[in-house]
PDB file of N, CA and C in Angstrom:
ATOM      1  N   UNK A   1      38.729 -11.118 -35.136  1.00  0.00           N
ATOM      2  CA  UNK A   1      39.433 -10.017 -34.570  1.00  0.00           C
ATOM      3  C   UNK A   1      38.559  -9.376 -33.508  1.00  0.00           C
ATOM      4  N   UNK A   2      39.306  -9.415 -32.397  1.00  0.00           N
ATOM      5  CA  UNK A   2      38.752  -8.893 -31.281  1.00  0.00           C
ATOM      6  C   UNK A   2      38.919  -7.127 -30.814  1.00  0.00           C
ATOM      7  N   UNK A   3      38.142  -6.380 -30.972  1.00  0.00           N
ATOM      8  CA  UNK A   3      38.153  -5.338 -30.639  1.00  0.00           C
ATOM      9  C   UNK A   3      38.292  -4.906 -29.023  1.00  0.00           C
ATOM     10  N   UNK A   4      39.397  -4.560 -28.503  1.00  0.00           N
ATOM     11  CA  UNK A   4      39.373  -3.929 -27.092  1.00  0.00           C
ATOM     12  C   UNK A   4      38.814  -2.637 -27.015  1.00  0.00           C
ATOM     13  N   UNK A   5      37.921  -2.248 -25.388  1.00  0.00           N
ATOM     14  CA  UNK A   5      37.527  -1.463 -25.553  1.00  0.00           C
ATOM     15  C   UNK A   5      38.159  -0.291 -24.885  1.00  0.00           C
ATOM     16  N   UNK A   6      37.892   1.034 -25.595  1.00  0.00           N
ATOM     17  CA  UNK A   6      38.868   2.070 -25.382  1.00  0.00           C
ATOM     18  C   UNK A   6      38.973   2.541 -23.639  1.00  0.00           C
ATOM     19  N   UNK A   7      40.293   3.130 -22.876  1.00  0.00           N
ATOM     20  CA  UNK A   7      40.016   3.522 -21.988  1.00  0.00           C
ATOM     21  C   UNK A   7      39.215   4.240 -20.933  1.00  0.00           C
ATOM     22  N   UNK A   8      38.834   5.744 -22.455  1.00  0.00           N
ATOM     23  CA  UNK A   8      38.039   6.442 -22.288  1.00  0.00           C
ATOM     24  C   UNK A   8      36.399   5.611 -22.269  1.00  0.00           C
ATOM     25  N   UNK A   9      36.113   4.430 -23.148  1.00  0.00           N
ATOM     26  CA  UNK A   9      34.744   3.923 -23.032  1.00  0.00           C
ATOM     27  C   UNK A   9      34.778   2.945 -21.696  1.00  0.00           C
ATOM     28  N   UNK A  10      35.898   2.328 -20.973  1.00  0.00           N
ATOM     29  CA  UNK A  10      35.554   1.672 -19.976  1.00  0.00           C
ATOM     30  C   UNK A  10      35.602   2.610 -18.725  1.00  0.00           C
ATOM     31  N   UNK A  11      36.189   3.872 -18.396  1.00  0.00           N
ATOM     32  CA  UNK A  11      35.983   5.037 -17.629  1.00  0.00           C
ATOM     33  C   UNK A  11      34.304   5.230 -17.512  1.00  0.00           C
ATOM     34  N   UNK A  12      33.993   5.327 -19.000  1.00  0.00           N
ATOM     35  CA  UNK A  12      32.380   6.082 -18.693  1.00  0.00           C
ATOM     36  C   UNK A  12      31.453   5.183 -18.118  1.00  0.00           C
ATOM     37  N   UNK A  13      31.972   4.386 -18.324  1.00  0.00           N
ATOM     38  CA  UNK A  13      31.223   2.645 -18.385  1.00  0.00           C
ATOM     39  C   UNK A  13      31.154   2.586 -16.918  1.00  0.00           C
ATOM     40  N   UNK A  14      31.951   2.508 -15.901  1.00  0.00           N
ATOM     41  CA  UNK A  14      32.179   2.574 -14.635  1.00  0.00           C
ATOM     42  C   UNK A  14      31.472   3.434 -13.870  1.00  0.00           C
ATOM     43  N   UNK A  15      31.701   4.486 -14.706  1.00  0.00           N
ATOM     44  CA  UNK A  15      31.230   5.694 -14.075  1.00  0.00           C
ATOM     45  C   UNK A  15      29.533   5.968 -13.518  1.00  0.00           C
ATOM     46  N   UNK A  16      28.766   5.361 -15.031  1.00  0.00           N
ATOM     47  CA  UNK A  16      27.341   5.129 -15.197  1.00  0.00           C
ATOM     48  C   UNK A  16      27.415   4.325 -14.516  1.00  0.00           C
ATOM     49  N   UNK A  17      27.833   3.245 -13.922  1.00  0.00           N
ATOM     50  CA  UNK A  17      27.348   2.078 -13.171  1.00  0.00           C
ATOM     51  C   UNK A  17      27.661   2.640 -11.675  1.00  0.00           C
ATOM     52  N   UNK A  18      28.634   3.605 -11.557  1.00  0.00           N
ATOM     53  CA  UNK A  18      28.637   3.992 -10.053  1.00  0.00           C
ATOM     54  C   UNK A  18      27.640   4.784  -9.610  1.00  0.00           C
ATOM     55  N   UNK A  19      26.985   6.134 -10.827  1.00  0.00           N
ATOM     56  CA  UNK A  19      26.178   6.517 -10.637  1.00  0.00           C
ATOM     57  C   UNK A  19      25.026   5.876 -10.196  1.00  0.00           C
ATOM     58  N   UNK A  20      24.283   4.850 -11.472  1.00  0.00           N
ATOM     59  CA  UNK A  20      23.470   4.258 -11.221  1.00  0.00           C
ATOM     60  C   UNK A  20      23.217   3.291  -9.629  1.00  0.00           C
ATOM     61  N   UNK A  21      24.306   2.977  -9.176  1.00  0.00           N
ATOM     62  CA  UNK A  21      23.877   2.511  -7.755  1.00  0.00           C
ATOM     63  C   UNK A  21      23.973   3.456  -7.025  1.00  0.00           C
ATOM     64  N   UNK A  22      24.780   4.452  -6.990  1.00  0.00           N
ATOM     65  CA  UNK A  22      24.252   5.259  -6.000  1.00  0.00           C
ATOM     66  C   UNK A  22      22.797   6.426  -5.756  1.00  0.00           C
ATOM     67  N   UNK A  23      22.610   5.914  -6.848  1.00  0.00           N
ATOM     68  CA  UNK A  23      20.686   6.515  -7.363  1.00  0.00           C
ATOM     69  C   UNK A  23      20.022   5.456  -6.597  1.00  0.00           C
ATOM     70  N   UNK A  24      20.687   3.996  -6.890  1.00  0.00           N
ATOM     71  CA  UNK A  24      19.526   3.161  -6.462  1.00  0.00           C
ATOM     72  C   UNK A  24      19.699   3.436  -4.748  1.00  0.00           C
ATOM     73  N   UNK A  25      21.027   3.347  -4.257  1.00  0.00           N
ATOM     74  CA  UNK A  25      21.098   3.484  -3.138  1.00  0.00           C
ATOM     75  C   UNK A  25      20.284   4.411  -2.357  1.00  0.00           C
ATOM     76  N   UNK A  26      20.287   5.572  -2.990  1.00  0.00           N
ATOM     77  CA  UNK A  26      19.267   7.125  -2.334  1.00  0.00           C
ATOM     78  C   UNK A  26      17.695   7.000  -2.425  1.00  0.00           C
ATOM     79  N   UNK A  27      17.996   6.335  -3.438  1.00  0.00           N
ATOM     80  CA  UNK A  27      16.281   5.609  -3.418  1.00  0.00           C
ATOM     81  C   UNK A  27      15.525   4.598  -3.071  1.00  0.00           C
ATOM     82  N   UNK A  28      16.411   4.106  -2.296  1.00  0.00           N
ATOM     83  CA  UNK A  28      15.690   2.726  -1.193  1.00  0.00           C
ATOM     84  C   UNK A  28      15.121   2.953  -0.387  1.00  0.00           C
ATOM     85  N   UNK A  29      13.877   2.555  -0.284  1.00  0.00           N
ATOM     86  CA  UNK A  29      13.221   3.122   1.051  1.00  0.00           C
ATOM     87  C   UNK A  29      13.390   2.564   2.288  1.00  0.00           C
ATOM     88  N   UNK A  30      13.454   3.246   3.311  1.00  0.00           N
ATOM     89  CA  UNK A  30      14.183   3.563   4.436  1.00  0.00           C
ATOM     90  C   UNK A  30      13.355   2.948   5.838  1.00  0.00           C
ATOM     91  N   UNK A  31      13.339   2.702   6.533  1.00  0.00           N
ATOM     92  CA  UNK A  31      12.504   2.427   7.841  1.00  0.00           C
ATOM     93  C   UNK A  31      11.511   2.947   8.478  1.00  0.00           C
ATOM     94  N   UNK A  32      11.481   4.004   8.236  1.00  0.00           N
ATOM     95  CA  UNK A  32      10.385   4.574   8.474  1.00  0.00           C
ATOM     96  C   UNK A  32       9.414   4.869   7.322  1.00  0.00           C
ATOM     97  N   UNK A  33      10.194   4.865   6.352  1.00  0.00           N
ATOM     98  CA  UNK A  33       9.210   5.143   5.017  1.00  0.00           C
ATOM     99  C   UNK A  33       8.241   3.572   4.697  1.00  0.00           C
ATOM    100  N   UNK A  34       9.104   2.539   4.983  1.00  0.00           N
ATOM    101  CA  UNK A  34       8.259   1.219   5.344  1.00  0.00           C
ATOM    102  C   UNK A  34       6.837   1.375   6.043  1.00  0.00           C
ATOM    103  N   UNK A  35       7.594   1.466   7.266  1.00  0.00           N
ATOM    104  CA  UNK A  35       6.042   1.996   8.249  1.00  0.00           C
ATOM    105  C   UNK A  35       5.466   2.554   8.133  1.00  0.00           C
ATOM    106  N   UNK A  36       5.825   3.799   7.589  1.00  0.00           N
ATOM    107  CA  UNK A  36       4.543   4.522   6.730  1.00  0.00           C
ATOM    108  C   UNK A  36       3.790   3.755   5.904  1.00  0.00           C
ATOM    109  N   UNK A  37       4.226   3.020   5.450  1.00  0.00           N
ATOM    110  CA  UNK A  37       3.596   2.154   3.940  1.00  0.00           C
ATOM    111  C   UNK A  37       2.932   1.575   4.581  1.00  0.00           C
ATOM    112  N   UNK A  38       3.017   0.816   5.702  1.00  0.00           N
ATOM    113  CA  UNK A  38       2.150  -0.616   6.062  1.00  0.00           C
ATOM    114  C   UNK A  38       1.125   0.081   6.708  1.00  0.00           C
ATOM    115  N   UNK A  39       1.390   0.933   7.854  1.00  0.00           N
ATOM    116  CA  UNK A  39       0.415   1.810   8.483  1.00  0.00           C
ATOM    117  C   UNK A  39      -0.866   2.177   7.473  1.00  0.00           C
ATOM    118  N   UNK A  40      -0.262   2.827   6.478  1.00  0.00           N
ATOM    119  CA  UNK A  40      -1.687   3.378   5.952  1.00  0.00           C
ATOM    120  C   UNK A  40      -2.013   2.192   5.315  1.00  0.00           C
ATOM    121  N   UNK A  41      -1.397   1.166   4.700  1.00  0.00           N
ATOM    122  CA  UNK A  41      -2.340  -0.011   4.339  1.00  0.00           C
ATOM    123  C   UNK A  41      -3.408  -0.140   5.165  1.00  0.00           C
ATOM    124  N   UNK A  42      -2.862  -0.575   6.430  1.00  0.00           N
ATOM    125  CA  UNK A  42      -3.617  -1.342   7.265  1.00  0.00           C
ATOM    126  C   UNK A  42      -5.160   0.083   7.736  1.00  0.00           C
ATOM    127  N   UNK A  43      -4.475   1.427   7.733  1.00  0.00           N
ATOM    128  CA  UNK A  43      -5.527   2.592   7.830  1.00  0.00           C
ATOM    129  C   UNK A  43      -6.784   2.102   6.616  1.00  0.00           C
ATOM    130  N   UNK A  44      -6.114   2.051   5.487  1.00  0.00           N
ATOM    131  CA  UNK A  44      -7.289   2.166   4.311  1.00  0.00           C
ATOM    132  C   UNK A  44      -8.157   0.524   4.877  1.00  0.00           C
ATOM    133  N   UNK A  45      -7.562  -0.400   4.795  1.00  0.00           N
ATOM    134  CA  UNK A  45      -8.008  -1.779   4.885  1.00  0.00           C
ATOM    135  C   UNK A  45      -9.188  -1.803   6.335  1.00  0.00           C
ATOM    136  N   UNK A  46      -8.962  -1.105   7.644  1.00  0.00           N
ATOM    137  CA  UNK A  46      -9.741  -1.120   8.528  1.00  0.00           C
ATOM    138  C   UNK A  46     -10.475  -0.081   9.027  1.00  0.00           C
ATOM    139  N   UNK A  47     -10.504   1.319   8.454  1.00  0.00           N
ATOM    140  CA  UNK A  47     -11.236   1.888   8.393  1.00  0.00           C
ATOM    141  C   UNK A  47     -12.940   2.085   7.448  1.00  0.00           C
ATOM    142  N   UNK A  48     -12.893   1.245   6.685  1.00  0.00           N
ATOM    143  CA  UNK A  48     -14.112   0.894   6.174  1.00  0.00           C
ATOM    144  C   UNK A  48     -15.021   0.010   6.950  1.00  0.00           C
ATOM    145  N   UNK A  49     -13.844  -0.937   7.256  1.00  0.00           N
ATOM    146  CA  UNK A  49     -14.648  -2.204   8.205  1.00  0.00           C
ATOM    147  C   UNK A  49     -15.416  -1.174   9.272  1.00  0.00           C
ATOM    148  N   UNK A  50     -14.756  -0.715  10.612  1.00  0.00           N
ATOM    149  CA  UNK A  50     -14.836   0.252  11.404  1.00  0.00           C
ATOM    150  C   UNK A  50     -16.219   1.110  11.438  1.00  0.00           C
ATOM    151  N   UNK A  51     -16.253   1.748  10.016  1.00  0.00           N
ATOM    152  CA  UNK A  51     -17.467   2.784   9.894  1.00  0.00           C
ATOM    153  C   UNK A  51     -18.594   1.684   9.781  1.00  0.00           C
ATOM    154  N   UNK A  52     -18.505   0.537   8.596  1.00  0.00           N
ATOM    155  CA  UNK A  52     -19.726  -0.376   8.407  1.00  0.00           C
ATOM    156  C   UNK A  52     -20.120  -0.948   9.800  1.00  0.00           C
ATOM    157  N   UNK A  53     -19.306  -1.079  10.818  1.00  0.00           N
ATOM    158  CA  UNK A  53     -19.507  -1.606  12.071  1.00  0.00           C
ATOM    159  C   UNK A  53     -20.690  -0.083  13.223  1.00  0.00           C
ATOM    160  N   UNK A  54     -20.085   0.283  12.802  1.00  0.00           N
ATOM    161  CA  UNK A  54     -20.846   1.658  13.635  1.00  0.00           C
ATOM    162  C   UNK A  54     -22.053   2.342  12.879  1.00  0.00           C
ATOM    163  N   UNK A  55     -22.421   2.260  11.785  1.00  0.00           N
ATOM    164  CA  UNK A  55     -22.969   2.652  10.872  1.00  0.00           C
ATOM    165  C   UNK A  55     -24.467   1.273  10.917  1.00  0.00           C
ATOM    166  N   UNK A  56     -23.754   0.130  10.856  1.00  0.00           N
ATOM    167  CA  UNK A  56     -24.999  -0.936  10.859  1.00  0.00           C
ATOM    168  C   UNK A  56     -25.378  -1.158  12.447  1.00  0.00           C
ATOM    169  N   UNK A  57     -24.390  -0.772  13.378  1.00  0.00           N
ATOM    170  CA  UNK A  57     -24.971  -0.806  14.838  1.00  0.00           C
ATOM    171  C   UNK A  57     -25.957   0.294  15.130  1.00  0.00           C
ATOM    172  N   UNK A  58     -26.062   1.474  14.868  1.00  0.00           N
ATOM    173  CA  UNK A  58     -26.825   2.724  14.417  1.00  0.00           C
ATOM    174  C   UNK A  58     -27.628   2.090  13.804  1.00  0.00           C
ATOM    175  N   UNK A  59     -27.796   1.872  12.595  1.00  0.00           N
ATOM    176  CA  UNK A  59     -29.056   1.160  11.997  1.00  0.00           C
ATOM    177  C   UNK A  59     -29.795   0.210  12.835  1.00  0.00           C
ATOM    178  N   UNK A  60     -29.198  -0.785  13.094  1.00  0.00           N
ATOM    179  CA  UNK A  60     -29.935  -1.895  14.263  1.00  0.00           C
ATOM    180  C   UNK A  60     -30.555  -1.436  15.535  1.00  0.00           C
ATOM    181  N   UNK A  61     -29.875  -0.367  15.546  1.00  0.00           N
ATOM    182  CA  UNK A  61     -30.575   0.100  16.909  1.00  0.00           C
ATOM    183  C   UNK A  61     -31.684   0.977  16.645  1.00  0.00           C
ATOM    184  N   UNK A  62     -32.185   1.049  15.784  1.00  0.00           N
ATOM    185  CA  UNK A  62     -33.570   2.172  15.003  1.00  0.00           C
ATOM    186  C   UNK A  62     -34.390   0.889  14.946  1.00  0.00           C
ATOM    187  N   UNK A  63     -34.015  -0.284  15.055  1.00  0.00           N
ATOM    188  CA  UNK A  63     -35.137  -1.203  14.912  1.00  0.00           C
ATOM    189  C   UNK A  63     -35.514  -1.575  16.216  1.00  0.00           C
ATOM    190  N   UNK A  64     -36.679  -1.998  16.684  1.00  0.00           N
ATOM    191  CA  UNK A  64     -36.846  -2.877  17.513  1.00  0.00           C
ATOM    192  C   UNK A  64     -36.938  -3.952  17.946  1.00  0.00           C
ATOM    193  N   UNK A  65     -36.314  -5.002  18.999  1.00  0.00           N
ATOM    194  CA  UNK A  65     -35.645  -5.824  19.137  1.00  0.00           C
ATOM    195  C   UNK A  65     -34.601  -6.491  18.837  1.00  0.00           C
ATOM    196  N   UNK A  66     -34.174  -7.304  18.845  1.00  0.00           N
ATOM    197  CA  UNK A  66     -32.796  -7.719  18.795  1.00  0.00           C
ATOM    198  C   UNK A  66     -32.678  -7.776  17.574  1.00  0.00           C
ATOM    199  N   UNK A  67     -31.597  -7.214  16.177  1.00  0.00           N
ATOM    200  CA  UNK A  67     -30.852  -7.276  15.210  1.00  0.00           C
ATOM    201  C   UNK A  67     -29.553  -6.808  15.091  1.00  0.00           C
ATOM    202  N   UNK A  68     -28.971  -8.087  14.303  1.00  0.00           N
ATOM    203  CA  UNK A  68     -27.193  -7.454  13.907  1.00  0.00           C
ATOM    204  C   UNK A  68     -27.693  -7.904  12.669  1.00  0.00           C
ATOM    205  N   UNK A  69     -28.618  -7.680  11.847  1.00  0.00           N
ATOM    206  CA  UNK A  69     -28.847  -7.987  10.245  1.00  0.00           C
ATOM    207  C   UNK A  69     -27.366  -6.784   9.421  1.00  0.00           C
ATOM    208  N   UNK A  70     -27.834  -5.521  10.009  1.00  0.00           N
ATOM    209  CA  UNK A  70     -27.362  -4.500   9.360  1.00  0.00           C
ATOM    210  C   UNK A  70     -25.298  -4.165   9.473  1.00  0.00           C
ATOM    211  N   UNK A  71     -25.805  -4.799  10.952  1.00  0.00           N
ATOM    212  CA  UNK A  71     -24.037  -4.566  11.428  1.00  0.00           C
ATOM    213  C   UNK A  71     -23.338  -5.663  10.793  1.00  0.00           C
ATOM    214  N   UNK A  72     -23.910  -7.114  10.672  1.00  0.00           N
ATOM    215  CA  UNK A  72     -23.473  -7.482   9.803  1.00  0.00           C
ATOM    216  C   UNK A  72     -23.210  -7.826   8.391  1.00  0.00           C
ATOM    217  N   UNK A  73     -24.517  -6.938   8.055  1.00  0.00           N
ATOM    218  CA  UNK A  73     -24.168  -6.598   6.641  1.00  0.00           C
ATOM    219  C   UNK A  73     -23.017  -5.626   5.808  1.00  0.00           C
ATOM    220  N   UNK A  74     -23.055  -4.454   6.734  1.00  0.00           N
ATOM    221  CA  UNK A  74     -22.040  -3.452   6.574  1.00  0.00           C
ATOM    222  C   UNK A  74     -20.440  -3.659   7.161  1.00  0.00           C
ATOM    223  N   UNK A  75     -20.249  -4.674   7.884  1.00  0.00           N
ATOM    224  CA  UNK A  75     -18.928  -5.006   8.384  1.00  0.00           C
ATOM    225  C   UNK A  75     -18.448  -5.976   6.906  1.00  0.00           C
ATOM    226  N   UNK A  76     -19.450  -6.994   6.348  1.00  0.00           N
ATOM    227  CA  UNK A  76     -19.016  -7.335   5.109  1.00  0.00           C
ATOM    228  C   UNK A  76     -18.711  -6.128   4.052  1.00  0.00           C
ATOM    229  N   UNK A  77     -19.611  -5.535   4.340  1.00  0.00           N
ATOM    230  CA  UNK A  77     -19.086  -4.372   2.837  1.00  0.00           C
ATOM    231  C   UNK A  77     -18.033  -3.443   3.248  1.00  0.00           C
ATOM    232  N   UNK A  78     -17.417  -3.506   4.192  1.00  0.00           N
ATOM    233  CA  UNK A  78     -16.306  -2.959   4.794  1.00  0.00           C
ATOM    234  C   UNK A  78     -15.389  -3.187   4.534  1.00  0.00           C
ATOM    235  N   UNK A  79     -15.448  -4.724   4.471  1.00  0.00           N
ATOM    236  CA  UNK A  79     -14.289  -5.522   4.206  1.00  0.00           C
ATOM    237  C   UNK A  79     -13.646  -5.661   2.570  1.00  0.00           C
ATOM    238  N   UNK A  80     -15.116  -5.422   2.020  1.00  0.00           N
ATOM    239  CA  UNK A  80     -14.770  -5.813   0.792  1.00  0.00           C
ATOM    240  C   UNK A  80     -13.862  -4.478   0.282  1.00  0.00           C
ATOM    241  N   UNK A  81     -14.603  -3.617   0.578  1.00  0.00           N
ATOM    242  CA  UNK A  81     -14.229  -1.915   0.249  1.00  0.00           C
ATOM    243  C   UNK A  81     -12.373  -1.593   0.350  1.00  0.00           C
ATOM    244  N   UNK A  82     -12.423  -2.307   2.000  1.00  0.00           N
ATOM    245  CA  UNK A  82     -11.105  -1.870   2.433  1.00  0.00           C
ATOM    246  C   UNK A  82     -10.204  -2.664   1.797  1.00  0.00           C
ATOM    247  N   UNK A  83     -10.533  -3.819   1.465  1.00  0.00           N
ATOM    248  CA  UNK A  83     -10.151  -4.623   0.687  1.00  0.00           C
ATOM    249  C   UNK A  83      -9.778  -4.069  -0.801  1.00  0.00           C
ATOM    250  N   UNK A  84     -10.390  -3.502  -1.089  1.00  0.00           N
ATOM    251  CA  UNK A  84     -10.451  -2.905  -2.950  1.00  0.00           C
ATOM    252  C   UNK A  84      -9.508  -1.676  -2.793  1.00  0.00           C
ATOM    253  N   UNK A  85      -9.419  -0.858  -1.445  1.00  0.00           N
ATOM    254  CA  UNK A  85      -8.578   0.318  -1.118  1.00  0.00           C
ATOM    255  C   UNK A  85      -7.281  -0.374  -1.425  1.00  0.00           C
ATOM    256  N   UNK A  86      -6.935  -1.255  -0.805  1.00  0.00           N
ATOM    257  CA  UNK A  86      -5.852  -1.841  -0.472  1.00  0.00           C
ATOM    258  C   UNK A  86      -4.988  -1.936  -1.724  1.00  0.00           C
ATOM    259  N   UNK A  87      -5.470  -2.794  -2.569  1.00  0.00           N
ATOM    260  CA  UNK A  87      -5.689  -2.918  -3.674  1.00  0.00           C
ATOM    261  C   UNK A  87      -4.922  -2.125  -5.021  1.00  0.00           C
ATOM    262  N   UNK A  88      -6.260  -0.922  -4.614  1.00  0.00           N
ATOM    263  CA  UNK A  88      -5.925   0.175  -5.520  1.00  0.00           C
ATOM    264  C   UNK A  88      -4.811   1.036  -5.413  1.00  0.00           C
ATOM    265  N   UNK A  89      -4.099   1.005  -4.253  1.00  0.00           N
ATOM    266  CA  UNK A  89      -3.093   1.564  -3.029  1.00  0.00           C
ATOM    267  C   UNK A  89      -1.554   0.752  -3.629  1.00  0.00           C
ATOM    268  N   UNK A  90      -1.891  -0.504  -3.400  1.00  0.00           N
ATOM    269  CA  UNK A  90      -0.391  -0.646  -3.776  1.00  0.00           C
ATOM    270  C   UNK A  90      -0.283  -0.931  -5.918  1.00  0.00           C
ATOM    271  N   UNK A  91      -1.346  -0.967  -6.543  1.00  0.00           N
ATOM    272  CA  UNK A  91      -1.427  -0.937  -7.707  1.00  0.00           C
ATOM    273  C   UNK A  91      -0.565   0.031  -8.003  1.00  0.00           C
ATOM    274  N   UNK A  92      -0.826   0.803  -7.364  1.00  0.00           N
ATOM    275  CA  UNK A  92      -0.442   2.900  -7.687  1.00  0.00           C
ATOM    276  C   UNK A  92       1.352   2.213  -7.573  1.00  0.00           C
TER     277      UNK A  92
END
């Protein structure tokens, strides 16, 4: 025996499901809210590089004669950093 279901339960039934997409609908993110997103990715991801680059060129230049020991030491730890931002950024 098959139970049909009542008018009143396929009304509500509809109803929650219209709601529910139109929640999902209001909550899709939007085109510009995209670009926001990628932008600051790409902010967190190359601003570490950036400072280790200026930061080990400053250093190299306190030495005398020719070194990129430092600039290229700190452009690696830049990477890794901005890298771990990144990371921690879309984890969230």
């Amino acid at each position: 025996m098959t139970l049909m279901p009542q008018p009143d339960d396929l009304r509500k039934q509809v109803e929650r499901q219209s709601q529910r997409m139109k929640k999902a609908e209001s909550e899709r993110p939007n085109l510009l809210g995209q670009t926001v997103y990628i932008g600051t990715l790409g902010l967190l991801f190359v601003l570490p590089v950036i400072g280790g680059a200026y930061l080990g060129r400053w250093l190299d230049s306190m030495v005398t004669g020719y070194s990129i020991q430092w600039t290229i030491s700190l452009i690696l730890i830049g990477v890794f950093v901005g890298g771990l931002n990144v990371y921690l950024f879309i984890r969230e």
